[in-house]
Protein backbone atom coordinates (compact mmCIF):
# COMPACT_ATOMS: atom_id res chain seq x y z
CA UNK A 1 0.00 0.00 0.00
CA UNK A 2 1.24 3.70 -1.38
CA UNK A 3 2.07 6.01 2.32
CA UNK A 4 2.48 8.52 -1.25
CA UNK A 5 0.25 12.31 0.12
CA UNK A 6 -1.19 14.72 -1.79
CA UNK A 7 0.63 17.43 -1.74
CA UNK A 8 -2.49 19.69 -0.81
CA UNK A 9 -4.60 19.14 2.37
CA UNK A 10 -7.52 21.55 3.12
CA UNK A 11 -9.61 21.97 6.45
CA UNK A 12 -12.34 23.80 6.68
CA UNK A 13 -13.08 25.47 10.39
CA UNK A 14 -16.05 25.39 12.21
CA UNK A 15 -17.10 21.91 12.98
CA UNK A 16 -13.88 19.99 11.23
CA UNK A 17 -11.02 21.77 13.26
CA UNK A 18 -12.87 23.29 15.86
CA UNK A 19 -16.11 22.23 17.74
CA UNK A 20 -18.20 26.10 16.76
CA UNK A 21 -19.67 28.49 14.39
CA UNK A 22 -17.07 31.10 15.02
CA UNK A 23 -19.04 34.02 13.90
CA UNK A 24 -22.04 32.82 15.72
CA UNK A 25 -21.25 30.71 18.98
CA UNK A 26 -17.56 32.99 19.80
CA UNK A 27 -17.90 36.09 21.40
CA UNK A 28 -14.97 38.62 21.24
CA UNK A 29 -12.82 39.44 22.58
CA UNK A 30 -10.74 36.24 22.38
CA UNK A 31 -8.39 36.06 25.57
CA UNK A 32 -5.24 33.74 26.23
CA UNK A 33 -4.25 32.69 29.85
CA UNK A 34 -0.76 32.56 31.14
CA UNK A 35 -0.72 28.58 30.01
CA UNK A 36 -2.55 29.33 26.52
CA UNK A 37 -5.53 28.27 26.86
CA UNK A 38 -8.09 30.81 24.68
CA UNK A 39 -11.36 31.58 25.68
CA UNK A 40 -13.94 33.66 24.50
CA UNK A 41 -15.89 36.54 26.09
CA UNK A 42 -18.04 34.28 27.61
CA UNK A 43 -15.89 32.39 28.64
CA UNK A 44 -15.96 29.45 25.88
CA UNK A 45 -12.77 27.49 25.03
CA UNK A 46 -11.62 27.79 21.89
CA UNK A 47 -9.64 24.80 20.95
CA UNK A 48 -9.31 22.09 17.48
CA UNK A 49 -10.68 18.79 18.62
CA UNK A 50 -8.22 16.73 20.38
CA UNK A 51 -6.67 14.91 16.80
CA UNK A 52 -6.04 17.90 14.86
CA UNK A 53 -2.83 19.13 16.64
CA UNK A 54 -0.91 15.88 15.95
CA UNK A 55 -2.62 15.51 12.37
CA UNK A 56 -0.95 18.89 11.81
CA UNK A 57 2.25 18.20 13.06
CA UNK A 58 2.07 14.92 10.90
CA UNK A 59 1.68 16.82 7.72
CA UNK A 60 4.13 19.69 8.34
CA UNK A 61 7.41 16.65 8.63
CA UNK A 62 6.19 15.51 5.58
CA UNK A 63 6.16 19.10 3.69
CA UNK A 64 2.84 19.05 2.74
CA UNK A 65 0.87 22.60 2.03
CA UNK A 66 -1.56 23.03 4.87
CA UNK A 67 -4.34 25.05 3.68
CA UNK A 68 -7.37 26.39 5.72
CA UNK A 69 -11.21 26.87 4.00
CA UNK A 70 -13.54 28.42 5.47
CA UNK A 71 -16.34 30.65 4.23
CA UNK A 72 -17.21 32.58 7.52
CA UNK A 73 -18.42 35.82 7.47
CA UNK A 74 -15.87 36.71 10.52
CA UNK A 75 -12.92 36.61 9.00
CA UNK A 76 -10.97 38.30 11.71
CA UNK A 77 -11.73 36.41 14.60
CA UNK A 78 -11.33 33.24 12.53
CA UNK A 79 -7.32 34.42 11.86
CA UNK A 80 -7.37 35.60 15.75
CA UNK A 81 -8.03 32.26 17.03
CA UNK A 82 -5.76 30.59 14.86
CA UNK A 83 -2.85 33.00 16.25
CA UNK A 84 -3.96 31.93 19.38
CA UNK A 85 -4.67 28.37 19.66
CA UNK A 86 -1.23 26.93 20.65
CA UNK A 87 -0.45 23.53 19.05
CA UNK A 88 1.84 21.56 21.65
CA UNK A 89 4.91 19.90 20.97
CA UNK A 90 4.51 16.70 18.43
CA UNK A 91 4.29 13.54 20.77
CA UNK A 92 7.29 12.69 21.80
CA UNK A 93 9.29 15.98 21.70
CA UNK A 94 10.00 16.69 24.72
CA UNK A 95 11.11 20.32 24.50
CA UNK A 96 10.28 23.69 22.77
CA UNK A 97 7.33 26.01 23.12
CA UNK A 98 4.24 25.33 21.64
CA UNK A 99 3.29 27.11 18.33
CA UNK A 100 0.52 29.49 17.13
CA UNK A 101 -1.82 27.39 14.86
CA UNK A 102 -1.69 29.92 12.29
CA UNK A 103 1.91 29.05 11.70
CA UNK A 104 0.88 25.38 10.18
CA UNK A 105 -1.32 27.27 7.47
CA UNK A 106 0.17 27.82 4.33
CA UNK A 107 -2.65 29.45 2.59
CA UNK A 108 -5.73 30.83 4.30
CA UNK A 109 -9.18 30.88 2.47
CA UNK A 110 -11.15 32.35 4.78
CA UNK A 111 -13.42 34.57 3.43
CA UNK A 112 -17.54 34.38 2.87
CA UNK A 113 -17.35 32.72 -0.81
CA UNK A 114 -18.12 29.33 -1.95
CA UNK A 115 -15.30 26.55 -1.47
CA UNK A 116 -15.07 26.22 -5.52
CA UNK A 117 -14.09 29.90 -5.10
CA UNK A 118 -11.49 28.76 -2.09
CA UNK A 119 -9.85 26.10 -3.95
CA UNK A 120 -10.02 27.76 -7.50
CA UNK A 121 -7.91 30.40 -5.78
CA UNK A 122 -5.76 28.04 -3.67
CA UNK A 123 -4.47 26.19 -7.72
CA UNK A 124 -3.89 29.73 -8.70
CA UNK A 125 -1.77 30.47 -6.06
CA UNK A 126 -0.22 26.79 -5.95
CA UNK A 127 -0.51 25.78 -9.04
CA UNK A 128 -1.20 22.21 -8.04
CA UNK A 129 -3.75 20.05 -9.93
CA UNK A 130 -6.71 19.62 -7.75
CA UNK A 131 -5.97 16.06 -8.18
CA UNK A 132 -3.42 16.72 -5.84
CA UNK A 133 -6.16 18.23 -3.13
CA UNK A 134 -7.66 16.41 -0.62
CA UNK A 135 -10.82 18.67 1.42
CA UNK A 136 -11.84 17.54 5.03
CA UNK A 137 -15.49 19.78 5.55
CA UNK A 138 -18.37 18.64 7.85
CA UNK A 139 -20.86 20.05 5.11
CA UNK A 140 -21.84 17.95 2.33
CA UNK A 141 -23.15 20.62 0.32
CA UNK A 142 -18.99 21.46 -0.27
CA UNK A 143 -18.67 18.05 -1.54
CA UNK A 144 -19.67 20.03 -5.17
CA UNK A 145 -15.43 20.64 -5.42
CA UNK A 146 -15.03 17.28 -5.79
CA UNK A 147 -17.59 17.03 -9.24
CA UNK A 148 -16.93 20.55 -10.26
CA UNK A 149 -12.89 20.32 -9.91
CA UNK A 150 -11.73 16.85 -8.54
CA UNK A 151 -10.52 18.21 -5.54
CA UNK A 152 -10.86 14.46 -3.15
CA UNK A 153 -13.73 15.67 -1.09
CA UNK A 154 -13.88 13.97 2.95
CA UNK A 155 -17.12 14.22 5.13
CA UNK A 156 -16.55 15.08 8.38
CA UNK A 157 -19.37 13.95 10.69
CA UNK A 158 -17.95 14.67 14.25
CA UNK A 159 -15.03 16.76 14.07
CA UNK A 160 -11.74 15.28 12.41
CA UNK A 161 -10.10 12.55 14.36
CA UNK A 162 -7.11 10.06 13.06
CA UNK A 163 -9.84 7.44 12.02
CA UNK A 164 -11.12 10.40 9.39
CA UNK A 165 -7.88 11.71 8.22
CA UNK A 166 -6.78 8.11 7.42
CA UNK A 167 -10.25 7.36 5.80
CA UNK A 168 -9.73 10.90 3.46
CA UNK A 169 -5.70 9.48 2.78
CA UNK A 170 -7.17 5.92 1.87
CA UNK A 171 -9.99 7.78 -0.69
CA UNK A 172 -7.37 9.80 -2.26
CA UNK A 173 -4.77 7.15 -2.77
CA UNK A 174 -7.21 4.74 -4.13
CA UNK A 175 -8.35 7.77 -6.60
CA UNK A 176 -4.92 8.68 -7.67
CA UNK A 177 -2.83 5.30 -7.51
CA UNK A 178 0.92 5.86 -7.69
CA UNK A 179 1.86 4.69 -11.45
CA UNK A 180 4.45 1.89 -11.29
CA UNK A 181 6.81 2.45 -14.22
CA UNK A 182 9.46 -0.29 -15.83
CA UNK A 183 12.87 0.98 -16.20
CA UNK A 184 15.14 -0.09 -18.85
CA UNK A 185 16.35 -3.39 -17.63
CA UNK A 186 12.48 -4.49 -17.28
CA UNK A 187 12.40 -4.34 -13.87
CA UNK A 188 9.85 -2.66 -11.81
């Protein structure tokens, strides 16, 4: 079995990285404690579900382009918290500080415009084939990048865990098989 990536992985926000609408359920201002922990003005933690951090540090070692989706209408805050959601150390590093979210994100889509929009802008800027994108959304109604541009599209039902991110991997590998080649000698 191929371990081969695509060398484009998209999240959107609310409900796949983070358990909220943030421009309905997050009141600002966002604050940070002494430890890092971010709350909201009432005081509601802002956090990614408890898989993300290590998913991210996963795809950062293996250089691929991090990219975040999201078609909220508060832009701001939605950049805010990702400055201040601290990611901890990857397991087993046992020293350093933790680092601002926002540094994992290559390219930031977040702006109130349809994901076709978000990803027609993230080849522009990337010029990667979308068959090189996979998409992790909880919203099925996104799924339309996958028809309208082959972008691999994931449904994300309860927040992304390990057992999602390794279902989206499986889907795109078995879309976009690694071509086995024979070199001269006949040999593969």
């Amino acid at each position: 079995m191929s371990n081969r990536l695509p060398k484009l992985i998209a999240f959107d926000l609310d409900y796949t990285l983070w358990d909220f609408w943030i421009d309905t359920h997050i009141t600002p201002p966002l604050n940070q404690d002494v430890c890092g922990a971010v709350t909201d003005a009432e005081g509601n933690d802002v956090v990614f579900y408890r898989d993300v951090p290590q998913i991210l540090h996963r795809l950062r070692a293996a250089g691929v382009i991090i990219a975040a989706c999201s078609r909220t209408s508060a832009t701001k805050l939605a950049r805010e918290a990702l400055s201040l959601i601290q990611v901890p150390l990857k397991a087993g590093d046992k020293q350093g500080p933790s680092t601002a979210a926002i540094k994992f994100f290559d390219q930031l889509e977040i702006y109130p415009r349809s994901k076709e929009v978000h990803f027609k802008a993230l080849h522009e800027k990337t010029s990667l084939p979308y068959s090189e994108m996979l998409f992790f959304d909880d919203e099925i109604r996104n799924a339309n990048v996958d028809v309208e541009l082959g972008v691999t599209f994931i449904l994300v039902e309860n927040g992304l865990d390990d057992r999602t991110f390794e279902r989206g991997l499986k889907e795109w590998r078995r879309r976009h098989p690694v071509e086995v080649t024979e070199d001269a000698s006949g040999t593969a």
